[in-house]
Each structure stands twice: as C-alpha cells, then as structure tokens.
N, C-alpha and C. Protein backbone atom coordinates (compact mmCIF):
# COMPACT_ATOMS: atom_id res chain seq x y z
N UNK A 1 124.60 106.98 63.96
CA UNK A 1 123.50 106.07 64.22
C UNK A 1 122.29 106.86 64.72
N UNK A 2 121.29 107.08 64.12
CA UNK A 2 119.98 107.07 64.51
C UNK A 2 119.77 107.17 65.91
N UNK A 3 119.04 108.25 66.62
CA UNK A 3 118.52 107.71 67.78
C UNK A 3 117.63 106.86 68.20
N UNK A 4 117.14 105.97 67.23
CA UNK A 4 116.06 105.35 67.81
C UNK A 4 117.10 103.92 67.90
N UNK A 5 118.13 103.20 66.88
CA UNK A 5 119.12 102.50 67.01
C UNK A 5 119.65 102.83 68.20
N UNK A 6 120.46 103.83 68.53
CA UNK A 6 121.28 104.20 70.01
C UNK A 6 120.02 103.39 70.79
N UNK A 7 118.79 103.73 71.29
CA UNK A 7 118.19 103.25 71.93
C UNK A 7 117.44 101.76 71.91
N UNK A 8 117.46 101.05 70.90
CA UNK A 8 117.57 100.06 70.95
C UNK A 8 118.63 99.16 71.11
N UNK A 9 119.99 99.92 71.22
CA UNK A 9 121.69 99.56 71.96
C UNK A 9 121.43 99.25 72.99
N UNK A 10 120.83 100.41 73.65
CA UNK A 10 121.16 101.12 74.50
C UNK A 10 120.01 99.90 75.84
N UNK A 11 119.52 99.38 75.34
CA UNK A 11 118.09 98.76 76.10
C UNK A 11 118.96 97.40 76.57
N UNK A 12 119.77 97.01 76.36
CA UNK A 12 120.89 95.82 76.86
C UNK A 12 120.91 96.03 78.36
N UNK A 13 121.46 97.26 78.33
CA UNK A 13 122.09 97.60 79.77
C UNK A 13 121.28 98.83 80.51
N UNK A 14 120.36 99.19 80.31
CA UNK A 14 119.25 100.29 80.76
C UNK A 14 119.10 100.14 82.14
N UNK A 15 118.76 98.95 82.19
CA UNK A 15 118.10 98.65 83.56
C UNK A 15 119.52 98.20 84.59
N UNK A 16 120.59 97.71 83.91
CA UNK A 16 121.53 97.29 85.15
C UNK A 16 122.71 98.31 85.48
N UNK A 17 122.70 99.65 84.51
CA UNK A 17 123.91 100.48 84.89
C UNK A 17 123.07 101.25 85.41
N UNK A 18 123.97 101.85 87.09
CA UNK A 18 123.53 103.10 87.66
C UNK A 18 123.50 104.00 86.46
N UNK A 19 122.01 104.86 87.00
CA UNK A 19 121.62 105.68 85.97
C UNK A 19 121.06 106.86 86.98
N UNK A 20 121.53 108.22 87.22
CA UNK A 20 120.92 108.86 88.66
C UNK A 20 119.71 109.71 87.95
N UNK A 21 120.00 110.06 86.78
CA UNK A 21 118.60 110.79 85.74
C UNK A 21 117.49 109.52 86.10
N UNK A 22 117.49 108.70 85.18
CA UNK A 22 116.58 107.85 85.05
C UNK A 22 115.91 107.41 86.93
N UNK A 23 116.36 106.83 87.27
CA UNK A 23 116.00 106.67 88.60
C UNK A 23 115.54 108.38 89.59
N UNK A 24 116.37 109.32 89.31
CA UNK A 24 115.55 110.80 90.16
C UNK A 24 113.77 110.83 89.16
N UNK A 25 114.06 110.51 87.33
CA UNK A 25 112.91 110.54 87.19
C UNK A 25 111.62 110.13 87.55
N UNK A 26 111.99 108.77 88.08
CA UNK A 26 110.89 107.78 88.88
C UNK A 26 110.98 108.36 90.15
N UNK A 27 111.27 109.30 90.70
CA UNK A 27 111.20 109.79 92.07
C UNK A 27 110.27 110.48 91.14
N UNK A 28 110.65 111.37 90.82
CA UNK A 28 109.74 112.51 89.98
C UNK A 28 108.10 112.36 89.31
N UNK A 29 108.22 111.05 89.15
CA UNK A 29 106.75 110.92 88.60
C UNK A 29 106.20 110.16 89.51
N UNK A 30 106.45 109.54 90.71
CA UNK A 30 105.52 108.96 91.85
C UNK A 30 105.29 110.18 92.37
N UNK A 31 106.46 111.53 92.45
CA UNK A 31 105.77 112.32 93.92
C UNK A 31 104.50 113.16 93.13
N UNK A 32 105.03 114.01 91.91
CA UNK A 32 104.53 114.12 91.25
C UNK A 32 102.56 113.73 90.86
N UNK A 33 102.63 112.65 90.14
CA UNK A 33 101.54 112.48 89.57
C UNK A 33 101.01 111.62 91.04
N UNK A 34 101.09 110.93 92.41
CA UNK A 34 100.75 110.68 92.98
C UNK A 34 99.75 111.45 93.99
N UNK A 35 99.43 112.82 93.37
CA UNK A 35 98.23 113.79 93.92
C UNK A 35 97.81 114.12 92.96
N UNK A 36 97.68 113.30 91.70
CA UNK A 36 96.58 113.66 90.67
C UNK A 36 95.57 112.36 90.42
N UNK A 37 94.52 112.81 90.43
CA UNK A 37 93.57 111.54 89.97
C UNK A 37 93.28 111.58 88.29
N UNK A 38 93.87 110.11 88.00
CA UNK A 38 93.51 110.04 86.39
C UNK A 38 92.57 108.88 86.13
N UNK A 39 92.62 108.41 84.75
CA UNK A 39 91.81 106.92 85.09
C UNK A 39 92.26 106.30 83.51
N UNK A 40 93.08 107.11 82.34
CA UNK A 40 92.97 106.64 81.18
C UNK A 40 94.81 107.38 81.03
N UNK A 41 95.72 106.58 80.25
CA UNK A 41 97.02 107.25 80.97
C UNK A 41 97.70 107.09 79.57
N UNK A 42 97.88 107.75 78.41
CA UNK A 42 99.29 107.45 77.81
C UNK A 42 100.36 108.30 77.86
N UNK A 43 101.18 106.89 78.04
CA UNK A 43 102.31 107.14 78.53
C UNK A 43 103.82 107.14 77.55
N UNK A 44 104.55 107.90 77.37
CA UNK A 44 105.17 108.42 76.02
C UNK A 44 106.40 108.42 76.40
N UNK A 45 107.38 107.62 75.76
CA UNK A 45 108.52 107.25 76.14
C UNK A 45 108.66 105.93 77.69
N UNK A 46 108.17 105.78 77.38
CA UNK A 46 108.32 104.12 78.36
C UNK A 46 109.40 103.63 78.89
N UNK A 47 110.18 103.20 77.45
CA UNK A 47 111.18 102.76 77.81
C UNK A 47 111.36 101.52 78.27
N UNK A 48 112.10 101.01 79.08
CA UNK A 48 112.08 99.59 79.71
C UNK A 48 110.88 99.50 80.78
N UNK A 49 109.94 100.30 80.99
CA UNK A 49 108.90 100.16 82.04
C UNK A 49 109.12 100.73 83.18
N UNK A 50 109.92 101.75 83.16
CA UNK A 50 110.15 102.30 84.43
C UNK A 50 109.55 102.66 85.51
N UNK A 51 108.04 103.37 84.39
CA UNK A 51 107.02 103.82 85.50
C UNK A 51 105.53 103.39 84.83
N UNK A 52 105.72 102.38 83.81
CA UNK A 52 104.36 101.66 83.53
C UNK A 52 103.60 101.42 84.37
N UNK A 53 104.26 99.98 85.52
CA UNK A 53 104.10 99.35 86.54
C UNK A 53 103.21 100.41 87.39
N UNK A 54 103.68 100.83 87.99
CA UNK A 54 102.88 101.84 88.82
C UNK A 54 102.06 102.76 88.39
N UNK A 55 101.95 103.34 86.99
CA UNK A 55 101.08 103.91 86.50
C UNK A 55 99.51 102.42 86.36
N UNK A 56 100.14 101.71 85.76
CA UNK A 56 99.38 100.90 86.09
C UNK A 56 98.60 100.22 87.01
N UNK A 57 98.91 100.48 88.15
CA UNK A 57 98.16 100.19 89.76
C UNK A 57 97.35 101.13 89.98
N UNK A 58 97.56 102.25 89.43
CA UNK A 58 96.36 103.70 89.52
C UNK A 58 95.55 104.23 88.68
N UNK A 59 95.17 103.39 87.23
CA UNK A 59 94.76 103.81 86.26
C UNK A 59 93.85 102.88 85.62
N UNK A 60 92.35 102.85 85.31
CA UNK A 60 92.02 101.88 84.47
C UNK A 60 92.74 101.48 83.25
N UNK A 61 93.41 102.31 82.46
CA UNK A 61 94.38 101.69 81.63
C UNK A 61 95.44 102.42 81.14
N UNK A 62 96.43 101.89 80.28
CA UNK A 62 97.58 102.85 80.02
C UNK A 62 98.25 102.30 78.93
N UNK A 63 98.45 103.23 78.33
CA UNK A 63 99.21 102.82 76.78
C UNK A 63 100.60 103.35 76.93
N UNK A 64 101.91 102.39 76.58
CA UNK A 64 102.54 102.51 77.10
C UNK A 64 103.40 102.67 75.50
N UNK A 65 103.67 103.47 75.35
CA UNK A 65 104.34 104.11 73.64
C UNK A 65 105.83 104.36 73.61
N UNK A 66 107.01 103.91 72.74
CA UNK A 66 108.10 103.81 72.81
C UNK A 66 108.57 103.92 71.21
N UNK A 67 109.43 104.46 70.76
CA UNK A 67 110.24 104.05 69.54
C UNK A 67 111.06 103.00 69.36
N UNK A 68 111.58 102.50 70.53
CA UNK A 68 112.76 101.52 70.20
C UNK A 68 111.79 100.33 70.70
N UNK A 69 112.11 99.17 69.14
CA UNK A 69 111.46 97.82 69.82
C UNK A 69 111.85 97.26 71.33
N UNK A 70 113.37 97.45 71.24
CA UNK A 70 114.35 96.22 72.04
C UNK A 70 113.81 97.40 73.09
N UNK A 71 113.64 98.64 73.58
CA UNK A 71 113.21 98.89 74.83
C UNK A 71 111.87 98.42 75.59
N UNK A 72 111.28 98.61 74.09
CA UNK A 72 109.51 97.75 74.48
C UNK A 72 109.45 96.68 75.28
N UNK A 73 110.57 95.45 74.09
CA UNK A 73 110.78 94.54 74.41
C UNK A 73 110.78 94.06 76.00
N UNK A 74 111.69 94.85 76.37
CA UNK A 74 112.30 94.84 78.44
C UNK A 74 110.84 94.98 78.93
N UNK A 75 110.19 96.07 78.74
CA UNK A 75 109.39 96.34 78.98
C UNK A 75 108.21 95.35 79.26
N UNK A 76 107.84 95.15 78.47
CA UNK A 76 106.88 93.61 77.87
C UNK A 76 107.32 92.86 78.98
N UNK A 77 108.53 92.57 79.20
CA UNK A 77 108.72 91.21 79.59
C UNK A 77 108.31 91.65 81.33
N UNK A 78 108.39 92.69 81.74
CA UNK A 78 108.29 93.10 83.10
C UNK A 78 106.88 93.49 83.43
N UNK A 79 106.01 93.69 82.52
CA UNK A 79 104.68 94.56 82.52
C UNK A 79 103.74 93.47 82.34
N UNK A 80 103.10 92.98 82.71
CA UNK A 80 101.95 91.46 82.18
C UNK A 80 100.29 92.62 82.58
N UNK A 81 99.84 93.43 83.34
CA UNK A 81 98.57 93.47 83.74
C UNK A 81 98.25 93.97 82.63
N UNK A 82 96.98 93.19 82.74
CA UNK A 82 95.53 93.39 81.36
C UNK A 82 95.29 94.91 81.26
N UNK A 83 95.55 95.65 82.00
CA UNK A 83 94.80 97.30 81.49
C UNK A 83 96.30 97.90 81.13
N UNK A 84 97.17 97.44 80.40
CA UNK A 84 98.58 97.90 79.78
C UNK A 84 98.64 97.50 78.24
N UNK A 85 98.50 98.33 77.51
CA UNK A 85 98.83 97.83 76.03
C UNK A 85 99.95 98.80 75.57
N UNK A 86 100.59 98.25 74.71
CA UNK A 86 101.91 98.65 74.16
C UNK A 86 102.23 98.86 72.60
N UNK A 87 102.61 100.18 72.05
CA UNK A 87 102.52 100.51 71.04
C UNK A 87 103.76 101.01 70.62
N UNK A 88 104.38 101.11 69.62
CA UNK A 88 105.76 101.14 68.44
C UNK A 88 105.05 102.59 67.82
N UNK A 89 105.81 103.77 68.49
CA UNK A 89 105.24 104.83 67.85
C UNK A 89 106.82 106.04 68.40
N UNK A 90 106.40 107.21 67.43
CA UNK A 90 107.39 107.92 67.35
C UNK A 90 106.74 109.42 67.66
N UNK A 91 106.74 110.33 68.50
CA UNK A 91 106.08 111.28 69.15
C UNK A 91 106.49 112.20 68.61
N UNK A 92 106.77 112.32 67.45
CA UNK A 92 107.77 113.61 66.29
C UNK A 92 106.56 113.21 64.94
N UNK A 93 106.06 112.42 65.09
CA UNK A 93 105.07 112.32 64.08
C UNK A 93 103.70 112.24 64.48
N UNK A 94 102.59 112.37 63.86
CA UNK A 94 101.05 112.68 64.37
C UNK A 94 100.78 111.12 64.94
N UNK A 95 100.56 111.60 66.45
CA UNK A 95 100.26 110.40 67.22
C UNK A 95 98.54 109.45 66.71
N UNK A 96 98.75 108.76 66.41
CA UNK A 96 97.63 107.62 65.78
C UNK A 96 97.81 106.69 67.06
N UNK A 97 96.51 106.91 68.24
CA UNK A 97 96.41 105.95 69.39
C UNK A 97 95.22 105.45 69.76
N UNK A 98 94.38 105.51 67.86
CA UNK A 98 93.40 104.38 68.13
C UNK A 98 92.15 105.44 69.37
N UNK A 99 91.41 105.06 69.80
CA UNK A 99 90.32 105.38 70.46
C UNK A 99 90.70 105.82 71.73
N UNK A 100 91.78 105.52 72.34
CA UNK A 100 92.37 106.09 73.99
C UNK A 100 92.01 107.54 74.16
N UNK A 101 91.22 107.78 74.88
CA UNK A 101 90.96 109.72 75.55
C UNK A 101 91.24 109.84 76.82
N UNK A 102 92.72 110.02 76.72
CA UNK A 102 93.37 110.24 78.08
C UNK A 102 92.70 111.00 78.93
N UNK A 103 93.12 111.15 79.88
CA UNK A 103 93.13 112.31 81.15
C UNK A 103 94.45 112.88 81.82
N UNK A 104 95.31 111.86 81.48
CA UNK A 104 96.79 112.22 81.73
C UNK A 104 97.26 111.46 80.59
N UNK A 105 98.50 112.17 80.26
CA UNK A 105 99.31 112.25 79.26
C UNK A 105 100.70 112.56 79.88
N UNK A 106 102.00 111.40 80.11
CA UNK A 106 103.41 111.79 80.50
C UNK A 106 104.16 111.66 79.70
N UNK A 107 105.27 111.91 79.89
CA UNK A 107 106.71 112.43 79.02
C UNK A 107 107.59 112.24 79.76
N UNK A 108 108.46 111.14 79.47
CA UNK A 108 109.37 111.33 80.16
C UNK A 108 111.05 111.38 79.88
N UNK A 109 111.83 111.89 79.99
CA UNK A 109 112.81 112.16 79.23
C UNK A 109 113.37 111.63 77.67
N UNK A 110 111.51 112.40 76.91
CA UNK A 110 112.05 112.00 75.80
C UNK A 110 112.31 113.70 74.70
N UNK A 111 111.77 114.78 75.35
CA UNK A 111 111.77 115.60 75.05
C UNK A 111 113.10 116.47 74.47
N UNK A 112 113.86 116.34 74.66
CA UNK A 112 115.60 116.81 74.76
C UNK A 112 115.89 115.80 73.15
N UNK A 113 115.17 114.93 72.81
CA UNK A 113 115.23 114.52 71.26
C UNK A 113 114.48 115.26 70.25
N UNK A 114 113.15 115.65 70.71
CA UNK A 114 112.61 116.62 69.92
C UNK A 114 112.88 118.14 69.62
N UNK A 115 113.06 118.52 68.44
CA UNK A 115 113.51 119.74 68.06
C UNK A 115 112.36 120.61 68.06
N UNK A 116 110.66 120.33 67.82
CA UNK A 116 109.82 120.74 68.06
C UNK A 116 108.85 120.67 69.22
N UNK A 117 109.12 121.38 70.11
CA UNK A 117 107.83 121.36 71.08
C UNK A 117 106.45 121.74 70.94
N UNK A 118 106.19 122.33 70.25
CA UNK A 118 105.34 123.06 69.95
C UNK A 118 104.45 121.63 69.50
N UNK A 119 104.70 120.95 68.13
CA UNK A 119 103.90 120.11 67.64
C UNK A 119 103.66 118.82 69.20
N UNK A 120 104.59 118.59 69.74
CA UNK A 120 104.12 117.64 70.64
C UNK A 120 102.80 117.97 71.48
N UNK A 121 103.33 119.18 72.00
CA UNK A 121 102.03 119.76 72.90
C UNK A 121 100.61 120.01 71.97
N UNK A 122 100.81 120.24 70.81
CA UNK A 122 99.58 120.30 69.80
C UNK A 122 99.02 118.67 69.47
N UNK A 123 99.43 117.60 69.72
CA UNK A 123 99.30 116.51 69.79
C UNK A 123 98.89 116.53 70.81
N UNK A 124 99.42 116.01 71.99
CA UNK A 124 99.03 116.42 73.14
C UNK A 124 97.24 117.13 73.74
N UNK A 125 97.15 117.97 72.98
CA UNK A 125 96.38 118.88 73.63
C UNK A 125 94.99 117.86 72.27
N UNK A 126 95.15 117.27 71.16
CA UNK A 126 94.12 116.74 70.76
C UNK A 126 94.07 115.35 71.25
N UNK A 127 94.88 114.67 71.85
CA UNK A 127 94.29 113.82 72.29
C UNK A 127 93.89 113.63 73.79
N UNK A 128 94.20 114.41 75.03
CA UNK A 128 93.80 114.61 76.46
C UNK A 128 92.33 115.36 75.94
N UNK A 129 91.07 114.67 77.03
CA UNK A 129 90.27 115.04 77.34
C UNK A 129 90.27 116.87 78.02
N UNK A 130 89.24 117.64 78.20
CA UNK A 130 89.46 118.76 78.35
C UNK A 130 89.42 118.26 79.76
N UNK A 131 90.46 119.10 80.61
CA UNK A 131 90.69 118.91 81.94
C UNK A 131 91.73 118.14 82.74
N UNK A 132 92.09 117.41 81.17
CA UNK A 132 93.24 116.76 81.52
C UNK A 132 94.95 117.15 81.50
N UNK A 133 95.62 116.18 82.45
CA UNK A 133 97.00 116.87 82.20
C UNK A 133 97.92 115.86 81.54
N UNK A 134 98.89 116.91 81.30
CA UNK A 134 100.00 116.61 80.70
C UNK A 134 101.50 116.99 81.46
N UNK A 135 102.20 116.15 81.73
CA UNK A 135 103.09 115.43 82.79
C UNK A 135 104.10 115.05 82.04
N UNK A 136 105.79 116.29 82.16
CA UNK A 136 106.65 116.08 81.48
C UNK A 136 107.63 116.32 82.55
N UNK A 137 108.81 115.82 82.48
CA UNK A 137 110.22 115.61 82.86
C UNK A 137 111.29 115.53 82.34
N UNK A 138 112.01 116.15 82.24
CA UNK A 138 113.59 116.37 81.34
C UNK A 138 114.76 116.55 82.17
N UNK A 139 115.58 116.78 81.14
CA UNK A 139 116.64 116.78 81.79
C UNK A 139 116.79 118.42 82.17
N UNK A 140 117.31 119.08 83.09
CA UNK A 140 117.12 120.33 83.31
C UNK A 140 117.77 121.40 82.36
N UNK A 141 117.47 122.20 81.80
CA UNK A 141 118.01 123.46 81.17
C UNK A 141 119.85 123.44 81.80
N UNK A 142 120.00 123.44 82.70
CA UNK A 142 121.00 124.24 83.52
C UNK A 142 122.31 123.13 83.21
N UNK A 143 121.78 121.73 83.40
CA UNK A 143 122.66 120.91 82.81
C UNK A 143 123.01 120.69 81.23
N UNK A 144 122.32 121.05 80.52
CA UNK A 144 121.90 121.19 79.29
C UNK A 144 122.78 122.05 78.79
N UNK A 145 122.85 123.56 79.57
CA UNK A 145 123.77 124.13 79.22
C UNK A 145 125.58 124.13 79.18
N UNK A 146 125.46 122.48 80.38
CA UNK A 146 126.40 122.25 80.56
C UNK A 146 126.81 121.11 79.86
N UNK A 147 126.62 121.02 78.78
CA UNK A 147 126.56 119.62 77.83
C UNK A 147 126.18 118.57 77.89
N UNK A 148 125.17 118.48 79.20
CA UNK A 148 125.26 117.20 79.46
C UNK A 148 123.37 116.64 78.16
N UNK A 149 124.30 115.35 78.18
CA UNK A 149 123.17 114.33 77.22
C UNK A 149 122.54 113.03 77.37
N UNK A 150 121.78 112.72 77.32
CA UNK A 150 121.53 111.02 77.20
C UNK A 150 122.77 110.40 76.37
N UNK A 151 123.41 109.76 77.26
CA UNK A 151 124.81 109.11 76.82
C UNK A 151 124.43 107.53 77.44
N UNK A 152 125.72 106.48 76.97
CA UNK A 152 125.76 105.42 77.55
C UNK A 152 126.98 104.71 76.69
N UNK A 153 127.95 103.94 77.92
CA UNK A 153 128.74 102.90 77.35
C UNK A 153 128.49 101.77 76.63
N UNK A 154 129.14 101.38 75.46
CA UNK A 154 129.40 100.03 75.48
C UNK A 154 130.72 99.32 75.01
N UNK A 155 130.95 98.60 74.18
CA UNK A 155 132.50 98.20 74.45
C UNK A 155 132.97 99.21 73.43
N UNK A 156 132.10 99.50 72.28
CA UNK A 156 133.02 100.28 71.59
C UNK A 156 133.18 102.28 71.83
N UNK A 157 132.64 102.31 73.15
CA UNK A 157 133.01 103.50 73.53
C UNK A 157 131.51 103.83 74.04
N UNK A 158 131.40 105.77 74.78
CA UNK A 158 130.51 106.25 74.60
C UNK A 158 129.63 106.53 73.23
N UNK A 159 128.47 106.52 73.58
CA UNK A 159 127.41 106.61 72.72
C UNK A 159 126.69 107.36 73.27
N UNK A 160 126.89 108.99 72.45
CA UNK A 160 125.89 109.98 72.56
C UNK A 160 125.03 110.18 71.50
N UNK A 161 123.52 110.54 72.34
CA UNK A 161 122.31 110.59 71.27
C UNK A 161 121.96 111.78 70.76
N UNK A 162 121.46 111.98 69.78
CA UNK A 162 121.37 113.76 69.36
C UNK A 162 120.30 114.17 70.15
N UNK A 163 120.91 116.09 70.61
CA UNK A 163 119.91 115.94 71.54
C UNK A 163 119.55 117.46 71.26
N UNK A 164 118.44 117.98 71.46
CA UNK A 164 118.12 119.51 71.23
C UNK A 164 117.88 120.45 72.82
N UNK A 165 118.39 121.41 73.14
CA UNK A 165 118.53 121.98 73.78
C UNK A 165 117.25 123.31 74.04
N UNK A 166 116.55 122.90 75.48
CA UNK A 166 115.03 123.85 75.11
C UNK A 166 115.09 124.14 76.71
N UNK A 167 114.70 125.59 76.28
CA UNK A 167 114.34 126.74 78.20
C UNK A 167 113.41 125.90 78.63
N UNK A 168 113.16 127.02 79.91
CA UNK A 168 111.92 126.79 80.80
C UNK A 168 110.92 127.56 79.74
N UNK A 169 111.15 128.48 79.18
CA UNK A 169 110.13 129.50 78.30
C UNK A 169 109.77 128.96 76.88
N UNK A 170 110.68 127.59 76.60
CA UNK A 170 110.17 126.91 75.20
C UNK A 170 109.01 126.16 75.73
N UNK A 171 109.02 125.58 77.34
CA UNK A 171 107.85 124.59 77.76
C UNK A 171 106.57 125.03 78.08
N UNK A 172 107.08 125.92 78.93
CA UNK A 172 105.78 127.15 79.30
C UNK A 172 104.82 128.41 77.72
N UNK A 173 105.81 128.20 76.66
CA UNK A 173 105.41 128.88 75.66
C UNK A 173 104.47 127.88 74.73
N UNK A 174 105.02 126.86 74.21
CA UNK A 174 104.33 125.52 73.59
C UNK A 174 103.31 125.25 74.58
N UNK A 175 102.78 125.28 76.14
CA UNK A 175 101.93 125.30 76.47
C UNK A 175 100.87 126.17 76.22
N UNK A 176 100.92 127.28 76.64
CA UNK A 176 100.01 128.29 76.69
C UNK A 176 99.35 128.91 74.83
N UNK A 177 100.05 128.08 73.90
CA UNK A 177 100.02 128.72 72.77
C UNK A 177 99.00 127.36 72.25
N UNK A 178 99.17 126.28 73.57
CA UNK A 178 97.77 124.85 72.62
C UNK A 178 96.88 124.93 73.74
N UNK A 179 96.58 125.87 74.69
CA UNK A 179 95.45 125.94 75.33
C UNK A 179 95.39 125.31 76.90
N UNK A 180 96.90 125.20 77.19
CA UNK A 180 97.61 124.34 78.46
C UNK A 180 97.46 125.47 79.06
N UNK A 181 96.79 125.43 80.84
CA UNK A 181 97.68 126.28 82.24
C UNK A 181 98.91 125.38 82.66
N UNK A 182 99.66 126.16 83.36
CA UNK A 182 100.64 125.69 83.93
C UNK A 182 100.23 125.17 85.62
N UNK A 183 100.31 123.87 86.14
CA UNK A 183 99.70 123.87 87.47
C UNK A 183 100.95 123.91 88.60
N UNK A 184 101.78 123.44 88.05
CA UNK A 184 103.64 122.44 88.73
C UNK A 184 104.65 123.00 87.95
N UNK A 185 105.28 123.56 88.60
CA UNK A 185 106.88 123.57 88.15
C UNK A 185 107.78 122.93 89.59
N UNK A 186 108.61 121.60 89.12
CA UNK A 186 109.36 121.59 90.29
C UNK A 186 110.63 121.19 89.54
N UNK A 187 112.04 121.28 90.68
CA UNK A 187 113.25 121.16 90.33
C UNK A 187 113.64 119.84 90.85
N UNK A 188 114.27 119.34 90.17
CA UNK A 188 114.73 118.06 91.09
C UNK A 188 116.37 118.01 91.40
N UNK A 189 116.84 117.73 92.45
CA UNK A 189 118.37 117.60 92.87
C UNK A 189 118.63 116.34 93.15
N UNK A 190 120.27 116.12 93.03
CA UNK A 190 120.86 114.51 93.36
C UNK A 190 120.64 114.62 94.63
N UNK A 191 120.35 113.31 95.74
CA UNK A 191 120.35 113.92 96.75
C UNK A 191 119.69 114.81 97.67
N UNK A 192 118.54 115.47 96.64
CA UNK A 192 117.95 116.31 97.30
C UNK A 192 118.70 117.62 97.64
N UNK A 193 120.29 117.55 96.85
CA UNK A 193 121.25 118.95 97.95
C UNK A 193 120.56 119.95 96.55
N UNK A 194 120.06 121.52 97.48
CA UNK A 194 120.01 122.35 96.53
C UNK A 194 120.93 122.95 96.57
N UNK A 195 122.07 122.72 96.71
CA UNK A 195 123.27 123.57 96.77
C UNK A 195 123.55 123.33 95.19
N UNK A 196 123.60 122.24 94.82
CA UNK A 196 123.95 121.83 93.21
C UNK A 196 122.97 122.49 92.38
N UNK A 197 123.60 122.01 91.09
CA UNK A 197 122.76 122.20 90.08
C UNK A 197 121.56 121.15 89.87
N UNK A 198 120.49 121.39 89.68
CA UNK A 198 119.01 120.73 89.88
C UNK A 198 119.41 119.90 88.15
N UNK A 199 119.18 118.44 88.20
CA UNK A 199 119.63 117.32 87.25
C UNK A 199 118.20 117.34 86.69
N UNK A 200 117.31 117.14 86.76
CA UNK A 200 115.56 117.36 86.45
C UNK A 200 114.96 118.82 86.28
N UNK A 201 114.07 118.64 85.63
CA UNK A 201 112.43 119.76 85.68
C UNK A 201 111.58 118.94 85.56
N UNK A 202 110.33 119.25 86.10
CA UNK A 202 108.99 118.71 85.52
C UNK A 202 107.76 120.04 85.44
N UNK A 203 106.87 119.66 84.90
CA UNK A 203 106.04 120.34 84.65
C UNK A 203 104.63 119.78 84.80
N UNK A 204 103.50 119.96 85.48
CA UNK A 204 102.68 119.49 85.07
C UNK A 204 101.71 120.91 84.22
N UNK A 205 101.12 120.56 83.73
CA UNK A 205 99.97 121.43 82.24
C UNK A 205 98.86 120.84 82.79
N UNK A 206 97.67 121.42 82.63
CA UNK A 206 96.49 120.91 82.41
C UNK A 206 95.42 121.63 81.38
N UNK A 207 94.62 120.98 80.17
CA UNK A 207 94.46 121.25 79.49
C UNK A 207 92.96 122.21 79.85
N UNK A 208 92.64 123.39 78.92
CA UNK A 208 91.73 124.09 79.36
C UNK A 208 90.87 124.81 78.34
N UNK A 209 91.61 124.62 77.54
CA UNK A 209 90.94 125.26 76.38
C UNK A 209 91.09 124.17 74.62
C-alpha cells in the first residue's frame, strides 16, 4: 500500500493512540520556532493539525499542506481560523502554492518518506522569502539506524510506511548546496533523559542566498 493510503489509514487513530514521536515533535516546534518571528507560514506535512493551531496564533497566515485527504480531513475539522487555508499537495513534486511568500517554511516528520532531499530544499529555498527559515524535524538518524519507522496498528496488524534513511550530513549538505545557513541543530530525548538515544533532530536553515 502506498504511503499516502497508509496515511490516510492511518488518520482514524492518529490523534487517540499514544504517539511519543509525534507529541516530542510538538514539544519541538513550540520551543523551537517560539524565538523566531515570522508572519507568512507554510506548513508541510500537517497532518491532523498538530501544530497548525498554534502556528496559527503567531502568524498572519498559514498554509497548511498534507498528502493524505482523511488526515486533512481531522485537521479541518479542528482548525476553523480565517488566516489557515488548506491544500492536497505532495512535497516530492514541484510545490504549486499559488502566491504565498513565506518567511518560514516547516517540516515535520515528513522527511524520512522522501528519498530526495536535495529537491525539497530546492523548493524550499524558491519559495521562502530571502531571510527566511526553514524548520525541519525528523525522526533522528540514530534511531533510524535502529530500524525504527513511522509504523501503526490496526486490526489487521502493523502497518509500516516506506521510509528512506538520511544523516545529519544529507540535511546540512541539501542545505548549504540551495543557499541555506545552518542557525539550530538540536536533539530531542524521551523524557528529556540524555542518557538514551535522542528520538528527534531539528534543524532550523535560514535562507541567504
């Protein structure tokens, strides 16, 4: 099955099964982007609205972009403010977003599906205004190496999504090669224990050239 099917499965139960990725990510993008000033926001991989909502309290507006309808869908139903519009788009193909000239641009664990980084950040880098950033979160390398995937139950078993496996030096390289500095690198832990293995990365970029 398709990953964009898995994720329209998968949007049933998103929001009601403990999920410690998904939820450290929303730690990750309040502490995160909450010392950056933006004012124009798309936002890439959505999902059920995880962090629309609040992107939305800080932003004159925000486009909120997803592949899977039925995740939109959740989404929609939780998201009502007027400076939120919502778009059916696939971030592996040349992003078409209409007149929006971001200032921030996020990602949020949709990257680990794409086999190309390079073209995202080249997307990326034509549609953010110069000066603007770009605000990504994944799942960490370290777990990655340890098989771990965007998975999820349902009655007829686990359901794993195809997933591509990328360094710290594929993120930092696809940056610097579309005209990105690097401003943020942080790790994220369950718990906060750094004794473990760190379950997150983020990155923030800001565009410069």
């Amino acid at each position: 099955m398709s990953t964009q099917r898995l994720y329209d499965q998968w949007s049933e139960t998103y929001d009601a099964v403990e999920n410690k990725t998904r939820d450290l990510e929303k730690t990750a993008c309040e502490t995160i982007l909450g010392d950056l000033k933006f004012s124009s926001v798309i936002e890439l991989g959505s999902g059920t609205g995880k962090n629309t909502m609040w992107l939305a309290e800080r932003a004159a507006e925000v486009l909120s972009v997803d592949f899977s309808e039925e995740m939109q869908a959740v989404a929609r139903s939780k998201v009502s403010k007027s400076n939120v519009k919502f778009l059916i788009a696939d971030v592996r193909r040349p992003w078409v977003f209409g007149n929006c000239e971001p200032d921030l641009v996020t990602s949020s664990l949709i990257l680990e599906h794409v086999e190309d980084l390079g073209f995202v950040f080249e997307q990326a880098r034509s549609a953010l205004v110069t000066g603007g950033h770009f605000y990504i979160c994944e799942l960490h390398p370290f777990k990655q190496y340890a098989g771990s995937k965007a998975r999820f139950e349902t009655d007829d078993g686990t359901q794993v999504t195809e997933c591509f496996q990328h360094h710290v030096t594929d993120y930092t390289k696809a940056g610097f090669e579309n005209g990105f500095a690097i401003e943020r690198i942080n790790e994220w832990f369950d718990d906060d224990d750094r004794t473990q293995v760190p379950r997150l990365i983020s990155f923030v970029f800001r565009l410069i050239a």
